[in-house]
PDB file of N, CA and C in Angstrom:
ATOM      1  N   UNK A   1      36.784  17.355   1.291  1.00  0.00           N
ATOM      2  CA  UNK A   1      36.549  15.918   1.387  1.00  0.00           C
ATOM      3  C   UNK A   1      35.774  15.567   2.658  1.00  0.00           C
ATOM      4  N   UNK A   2      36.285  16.056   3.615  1.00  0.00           N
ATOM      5  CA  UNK A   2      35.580  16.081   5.207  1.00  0.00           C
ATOM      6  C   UNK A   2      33.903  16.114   5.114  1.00  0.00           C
ATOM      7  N   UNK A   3      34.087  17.501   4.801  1.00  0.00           N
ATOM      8  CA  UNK A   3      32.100  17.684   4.645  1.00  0.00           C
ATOM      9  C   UNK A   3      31.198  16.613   3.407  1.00  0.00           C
ATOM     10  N   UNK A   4      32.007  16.460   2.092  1.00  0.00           N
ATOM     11  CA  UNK A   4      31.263  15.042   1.257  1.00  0.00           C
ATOM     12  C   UNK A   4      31.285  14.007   2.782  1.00  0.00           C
ATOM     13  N   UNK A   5      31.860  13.554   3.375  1.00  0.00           N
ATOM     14  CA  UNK A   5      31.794  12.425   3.662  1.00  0.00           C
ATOM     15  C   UNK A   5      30.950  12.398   5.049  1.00  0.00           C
ATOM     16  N   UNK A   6      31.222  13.899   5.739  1.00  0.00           N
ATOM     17  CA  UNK A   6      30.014  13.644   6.813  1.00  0.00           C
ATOM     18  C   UNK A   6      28.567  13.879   5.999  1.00  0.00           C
ATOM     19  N   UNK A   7      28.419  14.468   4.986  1.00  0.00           N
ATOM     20  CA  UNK A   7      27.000  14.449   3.973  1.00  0.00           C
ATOM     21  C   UNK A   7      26.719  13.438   4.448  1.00  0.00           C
ATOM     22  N   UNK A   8      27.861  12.412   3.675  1.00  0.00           N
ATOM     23  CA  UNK A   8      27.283  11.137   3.074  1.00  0.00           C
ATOM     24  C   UNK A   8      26.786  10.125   4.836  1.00  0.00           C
ATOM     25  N   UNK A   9      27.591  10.164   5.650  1.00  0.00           N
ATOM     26  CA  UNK A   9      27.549   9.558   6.692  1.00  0.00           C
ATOM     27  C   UNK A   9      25.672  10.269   7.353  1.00  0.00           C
ATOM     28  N   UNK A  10      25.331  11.262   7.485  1.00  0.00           N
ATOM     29  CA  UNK A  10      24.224  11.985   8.114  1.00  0.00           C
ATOM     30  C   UNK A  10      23.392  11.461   6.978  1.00  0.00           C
ATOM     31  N   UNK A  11      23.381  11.294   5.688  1.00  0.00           N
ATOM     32  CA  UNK A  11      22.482  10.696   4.728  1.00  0.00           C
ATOM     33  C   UNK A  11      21.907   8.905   5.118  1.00  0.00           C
ATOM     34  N   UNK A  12      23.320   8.192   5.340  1.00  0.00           N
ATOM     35  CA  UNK A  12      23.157   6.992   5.647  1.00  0.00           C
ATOM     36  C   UNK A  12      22.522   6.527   7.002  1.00  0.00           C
ATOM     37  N   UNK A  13      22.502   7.251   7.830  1.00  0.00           N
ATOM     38  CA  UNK A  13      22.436   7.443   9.080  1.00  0.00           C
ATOM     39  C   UNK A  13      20.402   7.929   9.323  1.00  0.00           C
ATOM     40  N   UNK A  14      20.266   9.395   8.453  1.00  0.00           N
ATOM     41  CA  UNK A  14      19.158   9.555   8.472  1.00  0.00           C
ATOM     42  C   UNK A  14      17.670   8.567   7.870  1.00  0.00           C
ATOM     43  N   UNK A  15      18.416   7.761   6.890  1.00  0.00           N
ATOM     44  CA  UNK A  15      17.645   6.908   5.335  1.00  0.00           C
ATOM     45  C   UNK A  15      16.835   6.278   6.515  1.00  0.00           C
ATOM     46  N   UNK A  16      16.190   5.399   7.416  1.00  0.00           N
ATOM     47  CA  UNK A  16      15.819   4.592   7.721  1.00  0.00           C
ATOM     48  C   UNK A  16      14.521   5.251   8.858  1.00  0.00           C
ATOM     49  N   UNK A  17      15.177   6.527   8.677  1.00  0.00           N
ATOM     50  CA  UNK A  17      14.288   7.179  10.154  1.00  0.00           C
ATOM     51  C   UNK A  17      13.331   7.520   9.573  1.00  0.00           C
ATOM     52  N   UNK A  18      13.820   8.120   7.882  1.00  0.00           N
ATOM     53  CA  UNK A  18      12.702   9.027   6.586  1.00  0.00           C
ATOM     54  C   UNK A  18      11.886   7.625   6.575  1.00  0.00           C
ATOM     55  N   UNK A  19      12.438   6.811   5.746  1.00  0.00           N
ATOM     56  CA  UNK A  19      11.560   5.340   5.824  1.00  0.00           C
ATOM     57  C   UNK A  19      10.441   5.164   6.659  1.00  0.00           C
ATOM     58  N   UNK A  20      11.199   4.986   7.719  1.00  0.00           N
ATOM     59  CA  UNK A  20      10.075   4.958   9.187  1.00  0.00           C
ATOM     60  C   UNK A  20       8.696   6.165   9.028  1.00  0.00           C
ATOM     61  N   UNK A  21       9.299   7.218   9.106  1.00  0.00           N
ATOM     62  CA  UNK A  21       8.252   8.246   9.209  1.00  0.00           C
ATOM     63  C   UNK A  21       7.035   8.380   8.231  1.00  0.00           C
ATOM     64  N   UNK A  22       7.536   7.836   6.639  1.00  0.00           N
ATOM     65  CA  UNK A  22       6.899   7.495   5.480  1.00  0.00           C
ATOM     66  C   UNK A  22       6.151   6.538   5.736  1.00  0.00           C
ATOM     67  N   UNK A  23       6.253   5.345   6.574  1.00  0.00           N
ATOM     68  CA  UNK A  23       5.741   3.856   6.313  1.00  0.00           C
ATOM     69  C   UNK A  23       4.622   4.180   7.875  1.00  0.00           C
ATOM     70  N   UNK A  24       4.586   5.461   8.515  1.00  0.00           N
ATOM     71  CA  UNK A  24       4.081   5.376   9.562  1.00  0.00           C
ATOM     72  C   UNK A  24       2.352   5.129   9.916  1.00  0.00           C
ATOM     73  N   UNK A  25       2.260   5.736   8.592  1.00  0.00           N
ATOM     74  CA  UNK A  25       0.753   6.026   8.344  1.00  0.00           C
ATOM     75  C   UNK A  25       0.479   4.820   7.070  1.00  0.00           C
ATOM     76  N   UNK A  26       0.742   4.527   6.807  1.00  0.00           N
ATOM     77  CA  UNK A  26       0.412   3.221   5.798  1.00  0.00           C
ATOM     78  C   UNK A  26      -0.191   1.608   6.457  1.00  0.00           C
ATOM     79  N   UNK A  27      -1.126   1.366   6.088  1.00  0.00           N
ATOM     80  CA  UNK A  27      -2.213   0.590   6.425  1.00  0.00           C
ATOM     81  C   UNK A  27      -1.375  -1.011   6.013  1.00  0.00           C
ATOM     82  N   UNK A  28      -1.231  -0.950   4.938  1.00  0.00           N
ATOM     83  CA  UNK A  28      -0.985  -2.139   3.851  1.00  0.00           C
ATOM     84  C   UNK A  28      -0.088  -1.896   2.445  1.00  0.00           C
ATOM     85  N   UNK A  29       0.361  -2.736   1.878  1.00  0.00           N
ATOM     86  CA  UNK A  29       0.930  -2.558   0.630  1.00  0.00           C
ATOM     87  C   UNK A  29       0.720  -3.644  -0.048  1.00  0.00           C
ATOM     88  N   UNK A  30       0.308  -3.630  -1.330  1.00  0.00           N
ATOM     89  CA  UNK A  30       0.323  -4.938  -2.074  1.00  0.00           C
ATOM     90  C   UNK A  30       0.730  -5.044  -3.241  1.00  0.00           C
ATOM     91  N   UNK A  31       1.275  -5.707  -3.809  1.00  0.00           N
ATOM     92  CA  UNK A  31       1.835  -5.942  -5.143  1.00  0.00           C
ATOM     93  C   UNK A  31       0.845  -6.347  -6.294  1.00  0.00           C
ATOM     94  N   UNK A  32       0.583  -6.509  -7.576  1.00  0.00           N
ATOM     95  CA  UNK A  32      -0.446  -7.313  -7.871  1.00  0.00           C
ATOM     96  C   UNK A  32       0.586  -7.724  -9.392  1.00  0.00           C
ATOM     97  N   UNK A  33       0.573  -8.863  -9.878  1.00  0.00           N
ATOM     98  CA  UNK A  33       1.128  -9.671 -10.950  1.00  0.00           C
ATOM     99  C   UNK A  33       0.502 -10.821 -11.437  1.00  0.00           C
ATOM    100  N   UNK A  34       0.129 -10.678 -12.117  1.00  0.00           N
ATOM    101  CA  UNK A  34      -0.715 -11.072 -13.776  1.00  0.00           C
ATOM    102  C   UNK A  34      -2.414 -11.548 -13.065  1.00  0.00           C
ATOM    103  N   UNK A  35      -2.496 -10.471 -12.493  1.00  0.00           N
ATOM    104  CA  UNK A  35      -3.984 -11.319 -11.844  1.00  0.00           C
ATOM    105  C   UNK A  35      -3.672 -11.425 -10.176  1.00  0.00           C
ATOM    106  N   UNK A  36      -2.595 -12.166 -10.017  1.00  0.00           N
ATOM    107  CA  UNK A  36      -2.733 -12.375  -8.408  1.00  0.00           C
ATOM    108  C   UNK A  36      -2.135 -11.232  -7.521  1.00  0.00           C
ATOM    109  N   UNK A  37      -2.808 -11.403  -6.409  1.00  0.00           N
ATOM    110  CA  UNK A  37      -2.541 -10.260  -5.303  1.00  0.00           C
ATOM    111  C   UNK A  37      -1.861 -10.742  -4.326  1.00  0.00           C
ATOM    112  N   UNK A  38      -0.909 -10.122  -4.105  1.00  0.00           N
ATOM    113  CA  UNK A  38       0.135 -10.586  -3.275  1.00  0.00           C
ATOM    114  C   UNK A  38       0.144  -9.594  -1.821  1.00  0.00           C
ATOM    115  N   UNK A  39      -0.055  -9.879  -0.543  1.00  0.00           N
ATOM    116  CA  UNK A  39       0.253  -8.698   0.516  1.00  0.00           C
ATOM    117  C   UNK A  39       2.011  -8.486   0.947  1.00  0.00           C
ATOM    118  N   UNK A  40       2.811  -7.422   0.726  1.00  0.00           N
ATOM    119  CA  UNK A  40       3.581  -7.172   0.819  1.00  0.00           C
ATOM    120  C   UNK A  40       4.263  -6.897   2.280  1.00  0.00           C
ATOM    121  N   UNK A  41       3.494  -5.990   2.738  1.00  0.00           N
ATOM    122  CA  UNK A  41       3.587  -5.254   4.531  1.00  0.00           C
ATOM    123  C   UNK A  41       2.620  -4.903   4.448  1.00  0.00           C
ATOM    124  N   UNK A  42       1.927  -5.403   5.811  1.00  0.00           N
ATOM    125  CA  UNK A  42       0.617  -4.371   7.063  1.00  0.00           C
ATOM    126  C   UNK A  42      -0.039  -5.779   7.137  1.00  0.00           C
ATOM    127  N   UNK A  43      -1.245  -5.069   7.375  1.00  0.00           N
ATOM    128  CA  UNK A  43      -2.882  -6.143   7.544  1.00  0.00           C
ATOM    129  C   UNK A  43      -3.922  -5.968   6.972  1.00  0.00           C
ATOM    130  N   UNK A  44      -4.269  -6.597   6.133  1.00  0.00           N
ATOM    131  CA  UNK A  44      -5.497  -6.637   5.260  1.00  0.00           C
ATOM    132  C   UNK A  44      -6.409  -7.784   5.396  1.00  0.00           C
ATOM    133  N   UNK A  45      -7.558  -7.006   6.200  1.00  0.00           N
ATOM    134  CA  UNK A  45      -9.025  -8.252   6.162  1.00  0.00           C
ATOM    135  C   UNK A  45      -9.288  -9.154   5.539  1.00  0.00           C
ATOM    136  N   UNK A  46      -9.197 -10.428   5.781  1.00  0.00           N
ATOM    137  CA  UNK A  46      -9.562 -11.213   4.592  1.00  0.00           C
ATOM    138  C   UNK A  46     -10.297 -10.740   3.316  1.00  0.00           C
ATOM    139  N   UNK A  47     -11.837 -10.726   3.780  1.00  0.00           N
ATOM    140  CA  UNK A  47     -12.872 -10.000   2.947  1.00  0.00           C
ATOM    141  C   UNK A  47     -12.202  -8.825   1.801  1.00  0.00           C
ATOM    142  N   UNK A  48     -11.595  -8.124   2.810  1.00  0.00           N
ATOM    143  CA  UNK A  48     -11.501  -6.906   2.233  1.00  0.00           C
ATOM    144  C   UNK A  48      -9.984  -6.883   0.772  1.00  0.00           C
ATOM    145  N   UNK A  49      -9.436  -7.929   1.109  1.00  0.00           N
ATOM    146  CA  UNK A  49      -7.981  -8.389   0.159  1.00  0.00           C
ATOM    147  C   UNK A  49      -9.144  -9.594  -0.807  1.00  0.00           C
ATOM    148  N   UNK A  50     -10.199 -10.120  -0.518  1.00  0.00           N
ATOM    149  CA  UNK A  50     -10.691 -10.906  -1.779  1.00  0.00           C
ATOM    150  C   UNK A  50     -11.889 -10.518  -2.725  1.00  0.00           C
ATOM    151  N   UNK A  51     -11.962  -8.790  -2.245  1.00  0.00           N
ATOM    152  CA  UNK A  51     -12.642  -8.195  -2.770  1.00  0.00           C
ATOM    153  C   UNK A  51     -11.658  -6.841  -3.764  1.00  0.00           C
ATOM    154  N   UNK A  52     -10.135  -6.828  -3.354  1.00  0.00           N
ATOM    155  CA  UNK A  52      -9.178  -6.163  -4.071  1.00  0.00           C
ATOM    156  C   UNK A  52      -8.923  -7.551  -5.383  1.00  0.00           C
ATOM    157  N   UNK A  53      -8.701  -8.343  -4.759  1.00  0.00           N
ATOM    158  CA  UNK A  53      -8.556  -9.716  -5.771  1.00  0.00           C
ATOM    159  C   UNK A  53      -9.386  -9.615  -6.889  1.00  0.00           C
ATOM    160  N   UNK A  54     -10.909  -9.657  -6.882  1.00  0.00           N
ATOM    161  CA  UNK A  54     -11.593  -9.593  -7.739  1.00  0.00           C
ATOM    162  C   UNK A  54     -11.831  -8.609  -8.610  1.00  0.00           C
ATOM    163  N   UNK A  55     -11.539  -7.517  -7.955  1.00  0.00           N
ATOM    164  CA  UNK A  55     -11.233  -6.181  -8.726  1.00  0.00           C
ATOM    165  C   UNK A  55      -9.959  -6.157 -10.017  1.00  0.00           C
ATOM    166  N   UNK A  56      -9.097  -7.057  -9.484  1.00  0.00           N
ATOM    167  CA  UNK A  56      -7.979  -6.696 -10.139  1.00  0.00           C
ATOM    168  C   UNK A  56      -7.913  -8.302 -11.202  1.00  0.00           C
ATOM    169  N   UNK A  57      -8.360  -8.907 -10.894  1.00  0.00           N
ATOM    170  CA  UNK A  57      -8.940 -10.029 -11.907  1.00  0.00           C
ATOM    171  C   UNK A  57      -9.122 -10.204 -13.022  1.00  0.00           C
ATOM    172  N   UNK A  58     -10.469  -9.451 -12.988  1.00  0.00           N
ATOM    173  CA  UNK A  58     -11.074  -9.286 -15.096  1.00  0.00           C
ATOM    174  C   UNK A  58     -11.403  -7.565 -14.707  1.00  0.00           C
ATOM    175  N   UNK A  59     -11.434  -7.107 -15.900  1.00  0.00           N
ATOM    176  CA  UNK A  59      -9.440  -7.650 -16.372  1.00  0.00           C
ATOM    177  C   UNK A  59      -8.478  -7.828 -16.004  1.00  0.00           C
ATOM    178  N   UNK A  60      -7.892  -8.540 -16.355  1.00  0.00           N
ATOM    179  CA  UNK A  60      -6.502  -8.911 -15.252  1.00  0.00           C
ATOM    180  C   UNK A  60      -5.781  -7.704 -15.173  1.00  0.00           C
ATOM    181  N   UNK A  61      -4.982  -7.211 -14.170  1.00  0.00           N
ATOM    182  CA  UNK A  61      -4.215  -6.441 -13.549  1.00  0.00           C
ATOM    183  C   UNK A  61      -2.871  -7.066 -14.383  1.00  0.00           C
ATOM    184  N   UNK A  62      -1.508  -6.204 -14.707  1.00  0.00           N
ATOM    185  CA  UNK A  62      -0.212  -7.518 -15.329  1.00  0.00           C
ATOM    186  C   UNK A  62       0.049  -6.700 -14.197  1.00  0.00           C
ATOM    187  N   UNK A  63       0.159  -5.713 -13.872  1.00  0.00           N
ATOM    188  CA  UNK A  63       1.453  -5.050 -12.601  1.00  0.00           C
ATOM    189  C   UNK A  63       0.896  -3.868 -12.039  1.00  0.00           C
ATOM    190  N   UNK A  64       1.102  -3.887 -10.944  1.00  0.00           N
ATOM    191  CA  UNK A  64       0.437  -2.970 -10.330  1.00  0.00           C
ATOM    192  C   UNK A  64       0.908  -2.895  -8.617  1.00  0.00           C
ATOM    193  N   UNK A  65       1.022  -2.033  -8.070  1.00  0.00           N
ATOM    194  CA  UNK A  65       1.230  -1.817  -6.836  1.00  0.00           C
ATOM    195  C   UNK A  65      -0.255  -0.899  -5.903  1.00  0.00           C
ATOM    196  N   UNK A  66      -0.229  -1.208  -4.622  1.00  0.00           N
ATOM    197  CA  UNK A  66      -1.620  -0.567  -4.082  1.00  0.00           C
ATOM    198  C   UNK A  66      -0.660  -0.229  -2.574  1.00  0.00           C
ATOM    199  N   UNK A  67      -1.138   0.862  -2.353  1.00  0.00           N
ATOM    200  CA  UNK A  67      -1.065   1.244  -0.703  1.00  0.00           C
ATOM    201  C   UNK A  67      -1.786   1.964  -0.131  1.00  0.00           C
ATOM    202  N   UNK A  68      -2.197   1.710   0.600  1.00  0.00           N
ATOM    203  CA  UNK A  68      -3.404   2.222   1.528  1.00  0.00           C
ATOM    204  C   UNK A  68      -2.678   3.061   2.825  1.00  0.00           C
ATOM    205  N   UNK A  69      -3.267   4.035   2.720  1.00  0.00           N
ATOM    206  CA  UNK A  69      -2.292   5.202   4.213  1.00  0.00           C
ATOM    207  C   UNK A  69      -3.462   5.318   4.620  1.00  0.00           C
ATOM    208  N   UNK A  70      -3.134   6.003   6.225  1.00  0.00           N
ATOM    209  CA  UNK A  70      -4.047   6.550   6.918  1.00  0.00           C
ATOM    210  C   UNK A  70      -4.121   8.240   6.776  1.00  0.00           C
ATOM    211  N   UNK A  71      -4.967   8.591   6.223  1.00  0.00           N
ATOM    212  CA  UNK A  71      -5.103  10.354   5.790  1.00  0.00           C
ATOM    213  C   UNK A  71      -6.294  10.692   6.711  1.00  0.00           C
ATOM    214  N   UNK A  72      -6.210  11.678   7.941  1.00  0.00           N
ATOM    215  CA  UNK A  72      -7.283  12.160   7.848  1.00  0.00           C
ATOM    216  C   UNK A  72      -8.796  10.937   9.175  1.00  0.00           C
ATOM    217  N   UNK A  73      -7.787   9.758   9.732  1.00  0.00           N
ATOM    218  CA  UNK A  73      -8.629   8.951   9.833  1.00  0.00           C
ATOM    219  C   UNK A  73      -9.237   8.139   8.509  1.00  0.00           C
ATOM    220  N   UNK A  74      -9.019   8.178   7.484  1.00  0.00           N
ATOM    221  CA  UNK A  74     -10.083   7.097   6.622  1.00  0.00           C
ATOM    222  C   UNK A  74      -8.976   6.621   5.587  1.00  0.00           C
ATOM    223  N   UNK A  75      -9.232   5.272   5.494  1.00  0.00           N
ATOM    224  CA  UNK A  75      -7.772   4.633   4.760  1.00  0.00           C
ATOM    225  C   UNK A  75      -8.199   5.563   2.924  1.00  0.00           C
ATOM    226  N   UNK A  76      -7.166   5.775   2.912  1.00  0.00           N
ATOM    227  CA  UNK A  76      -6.706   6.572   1.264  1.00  0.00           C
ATOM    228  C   UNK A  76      -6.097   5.571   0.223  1.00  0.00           C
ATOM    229  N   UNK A  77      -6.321   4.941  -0.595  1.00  0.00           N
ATOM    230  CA  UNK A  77      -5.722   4.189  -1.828  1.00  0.00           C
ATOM    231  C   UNK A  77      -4.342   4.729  -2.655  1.00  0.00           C
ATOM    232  N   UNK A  78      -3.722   4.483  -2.814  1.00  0.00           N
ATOM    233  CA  UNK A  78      -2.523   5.271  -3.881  1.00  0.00           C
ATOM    234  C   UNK A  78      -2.212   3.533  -4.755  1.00  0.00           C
ATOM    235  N   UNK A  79      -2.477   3.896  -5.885  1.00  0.00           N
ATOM    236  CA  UNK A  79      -2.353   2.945  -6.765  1.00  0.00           C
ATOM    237  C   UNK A  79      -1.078   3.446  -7.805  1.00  0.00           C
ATOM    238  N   UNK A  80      -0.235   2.392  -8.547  1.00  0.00           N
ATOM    239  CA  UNK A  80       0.653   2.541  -9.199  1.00  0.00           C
ATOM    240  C   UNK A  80       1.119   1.918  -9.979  1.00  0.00           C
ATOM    241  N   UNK A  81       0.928   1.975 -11.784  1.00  0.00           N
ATOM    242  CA  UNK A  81       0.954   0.533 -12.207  1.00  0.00           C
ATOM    243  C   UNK A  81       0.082   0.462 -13.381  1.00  0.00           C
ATOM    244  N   UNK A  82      -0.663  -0.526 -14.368  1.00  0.00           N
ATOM    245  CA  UNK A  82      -1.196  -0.927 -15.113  1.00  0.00           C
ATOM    246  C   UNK A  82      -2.305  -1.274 -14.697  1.00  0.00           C
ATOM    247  N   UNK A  83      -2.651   0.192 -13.863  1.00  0.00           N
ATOM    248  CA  UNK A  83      -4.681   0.029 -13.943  1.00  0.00           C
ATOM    249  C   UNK A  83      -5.516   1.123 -14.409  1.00  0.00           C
ATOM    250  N   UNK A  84      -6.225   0.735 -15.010  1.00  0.00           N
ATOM    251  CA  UNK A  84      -7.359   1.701 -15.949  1.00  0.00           C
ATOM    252  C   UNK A  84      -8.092   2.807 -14.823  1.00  0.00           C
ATOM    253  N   UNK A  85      -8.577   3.322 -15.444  1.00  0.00           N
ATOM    254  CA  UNK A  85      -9.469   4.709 -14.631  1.00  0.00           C
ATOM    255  C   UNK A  85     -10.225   3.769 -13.626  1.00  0.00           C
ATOM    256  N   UNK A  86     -11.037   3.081 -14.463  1.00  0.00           N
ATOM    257  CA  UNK A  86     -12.311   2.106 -13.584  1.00  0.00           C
ATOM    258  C   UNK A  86     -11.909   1.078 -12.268  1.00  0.00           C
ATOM    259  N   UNK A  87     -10.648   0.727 -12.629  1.00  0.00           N
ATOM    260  CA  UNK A  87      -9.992   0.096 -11.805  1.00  0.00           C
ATOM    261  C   UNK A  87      -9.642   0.652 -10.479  1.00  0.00           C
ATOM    262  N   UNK A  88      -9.523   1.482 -10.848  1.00  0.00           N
ATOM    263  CA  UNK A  88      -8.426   2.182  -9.707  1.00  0.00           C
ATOM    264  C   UNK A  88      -9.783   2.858  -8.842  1.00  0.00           C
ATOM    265  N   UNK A  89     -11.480   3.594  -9.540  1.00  0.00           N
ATOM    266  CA  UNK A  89     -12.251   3.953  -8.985  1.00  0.00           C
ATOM    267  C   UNK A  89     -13.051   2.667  -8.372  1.00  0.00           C
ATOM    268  N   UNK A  90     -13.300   1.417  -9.100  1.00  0.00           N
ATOM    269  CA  UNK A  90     -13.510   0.683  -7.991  1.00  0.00           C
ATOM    270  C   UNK A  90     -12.465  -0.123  -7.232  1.00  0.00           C
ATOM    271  N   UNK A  91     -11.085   0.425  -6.895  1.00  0.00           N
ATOM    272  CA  UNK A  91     -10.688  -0.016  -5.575  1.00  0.00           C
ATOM    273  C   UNK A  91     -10.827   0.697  -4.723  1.00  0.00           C
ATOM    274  N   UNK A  92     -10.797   1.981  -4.390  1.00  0.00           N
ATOM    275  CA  UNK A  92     -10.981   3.141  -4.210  1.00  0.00           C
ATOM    276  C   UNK A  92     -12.301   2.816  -3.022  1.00  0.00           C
ATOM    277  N   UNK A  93     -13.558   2.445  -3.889  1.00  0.00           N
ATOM    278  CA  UNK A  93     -14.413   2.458  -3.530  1.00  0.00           C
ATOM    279  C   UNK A  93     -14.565   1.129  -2.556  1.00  0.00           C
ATOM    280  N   UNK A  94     -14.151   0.289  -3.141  1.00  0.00           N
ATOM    281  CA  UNK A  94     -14.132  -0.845  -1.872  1.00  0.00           C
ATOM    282  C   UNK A  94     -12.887  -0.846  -1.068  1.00  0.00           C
ATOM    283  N   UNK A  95     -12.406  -0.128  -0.690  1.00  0.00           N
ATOM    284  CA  UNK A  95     -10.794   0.586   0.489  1.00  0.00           C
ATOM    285  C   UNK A  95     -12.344   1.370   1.243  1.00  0.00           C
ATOM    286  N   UNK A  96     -12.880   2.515   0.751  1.00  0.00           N
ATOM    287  CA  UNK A  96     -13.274   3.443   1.493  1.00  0.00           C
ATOM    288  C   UNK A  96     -14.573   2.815   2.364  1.00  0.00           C
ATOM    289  N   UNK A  97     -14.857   2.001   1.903  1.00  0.00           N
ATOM    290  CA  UNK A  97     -15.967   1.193   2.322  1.00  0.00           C
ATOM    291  C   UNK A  97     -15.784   0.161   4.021  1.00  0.00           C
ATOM    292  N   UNK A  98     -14.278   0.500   4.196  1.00  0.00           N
ATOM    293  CA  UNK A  98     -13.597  -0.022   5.822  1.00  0.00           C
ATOM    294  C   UNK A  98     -13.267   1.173   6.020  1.00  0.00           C
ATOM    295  N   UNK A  99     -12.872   1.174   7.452  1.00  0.00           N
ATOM    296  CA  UNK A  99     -12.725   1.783   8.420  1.00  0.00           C
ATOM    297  C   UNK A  99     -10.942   1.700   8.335  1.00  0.00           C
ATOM    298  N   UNK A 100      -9.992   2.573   9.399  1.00  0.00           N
ATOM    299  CA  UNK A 100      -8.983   2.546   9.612  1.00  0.00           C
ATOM    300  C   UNK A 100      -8.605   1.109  10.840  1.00  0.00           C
ATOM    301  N   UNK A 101      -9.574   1.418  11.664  1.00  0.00           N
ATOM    302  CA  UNK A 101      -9.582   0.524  12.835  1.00  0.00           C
ATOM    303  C   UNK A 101      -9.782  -0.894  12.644  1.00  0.00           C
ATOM    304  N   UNK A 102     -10.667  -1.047  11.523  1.00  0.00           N
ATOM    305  CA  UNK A 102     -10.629  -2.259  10.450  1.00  0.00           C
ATOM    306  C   UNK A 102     -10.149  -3.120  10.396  1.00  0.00           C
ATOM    307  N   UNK A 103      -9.292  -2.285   9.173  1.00  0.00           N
ATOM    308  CA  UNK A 103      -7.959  -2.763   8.773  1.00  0.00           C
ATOM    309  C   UNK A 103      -6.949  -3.255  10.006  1.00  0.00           C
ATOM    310  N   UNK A 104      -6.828  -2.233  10.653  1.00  0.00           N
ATOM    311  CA  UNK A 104      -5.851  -2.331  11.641  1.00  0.00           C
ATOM    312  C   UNK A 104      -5.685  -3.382  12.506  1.00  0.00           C
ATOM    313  N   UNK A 105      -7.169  -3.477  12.634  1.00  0.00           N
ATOM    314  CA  UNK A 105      -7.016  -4.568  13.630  1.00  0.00           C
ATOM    315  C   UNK A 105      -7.435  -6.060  13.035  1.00  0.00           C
ATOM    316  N   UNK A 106      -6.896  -6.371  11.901  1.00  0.00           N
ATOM    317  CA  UNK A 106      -6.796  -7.549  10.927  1.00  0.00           C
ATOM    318  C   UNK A 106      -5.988  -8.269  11.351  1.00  0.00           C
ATOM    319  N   UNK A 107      -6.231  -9.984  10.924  1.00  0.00           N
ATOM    320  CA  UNK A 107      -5.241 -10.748  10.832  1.00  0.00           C
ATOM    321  C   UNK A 107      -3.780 -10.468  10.260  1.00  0.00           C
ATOM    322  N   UNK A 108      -2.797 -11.012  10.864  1.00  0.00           N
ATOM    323  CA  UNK A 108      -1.570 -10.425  10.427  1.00  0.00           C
ATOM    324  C   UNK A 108      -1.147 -11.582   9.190  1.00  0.00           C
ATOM    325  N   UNK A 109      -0.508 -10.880   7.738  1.00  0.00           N
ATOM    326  CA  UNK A 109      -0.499 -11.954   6.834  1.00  0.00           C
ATOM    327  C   UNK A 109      -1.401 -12.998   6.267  1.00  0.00           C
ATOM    328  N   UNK A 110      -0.881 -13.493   4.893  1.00  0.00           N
ATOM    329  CA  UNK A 110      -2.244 -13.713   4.191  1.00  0.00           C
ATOM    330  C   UNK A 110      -1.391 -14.277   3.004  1.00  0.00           C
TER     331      UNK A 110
END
């Protein structure tokens, strides 16, 4: 019983640090529902969030999630959700089209 419960205690204890370390390199996150784009966590350029907008528009997006990490220096896309091949290659393409430093140094919220 001892060792289940220090598991469980070193599990509860560790959850937030994994979190942290995961969310370390991530630029932005956004949600997207029936068309609109929502920013979740980070900073996203104006420009650069009303040019994800239009992407995800026509055709409308119904659900979809986007996160942008830092890989390598150059922001990386990870999409997840109800978007087509084309979709997902032109967000892709307008993400890669900024910089890390960019982004980063964006208005906060939106």
């Amino acid at each position: 019983m001892m060792p289940l419960l220090l598991a469980l205690v070193a599990l509860v204890v560790s959850a937030p640090l994994v979190l942290a370390l995961v969310r370390a390199n991530e630029l932005f996150f956004v949600r997207i529902r029936d068309g609109n784009v929502r920013l979740v966590r980070g900073r996203v350029p104006p420009r650069l969030f009303d040019d994800v907008a239009d992407v995800v528009r026509k055709p409308a997006v119904l659900r979809a999630e986007l996160r942008a990490v830092n890989e390598g220096g150059r922001p990386r896309l990870y999409a997840e959700g109800e978007l087509s091949a084309e979709h997902k290659q032109r967000l892709r393409n307008v993400i890669g089209a900024w910089s890390v430093q960019q982004i980063r140094n964006a208005p906060r919220g939106r």
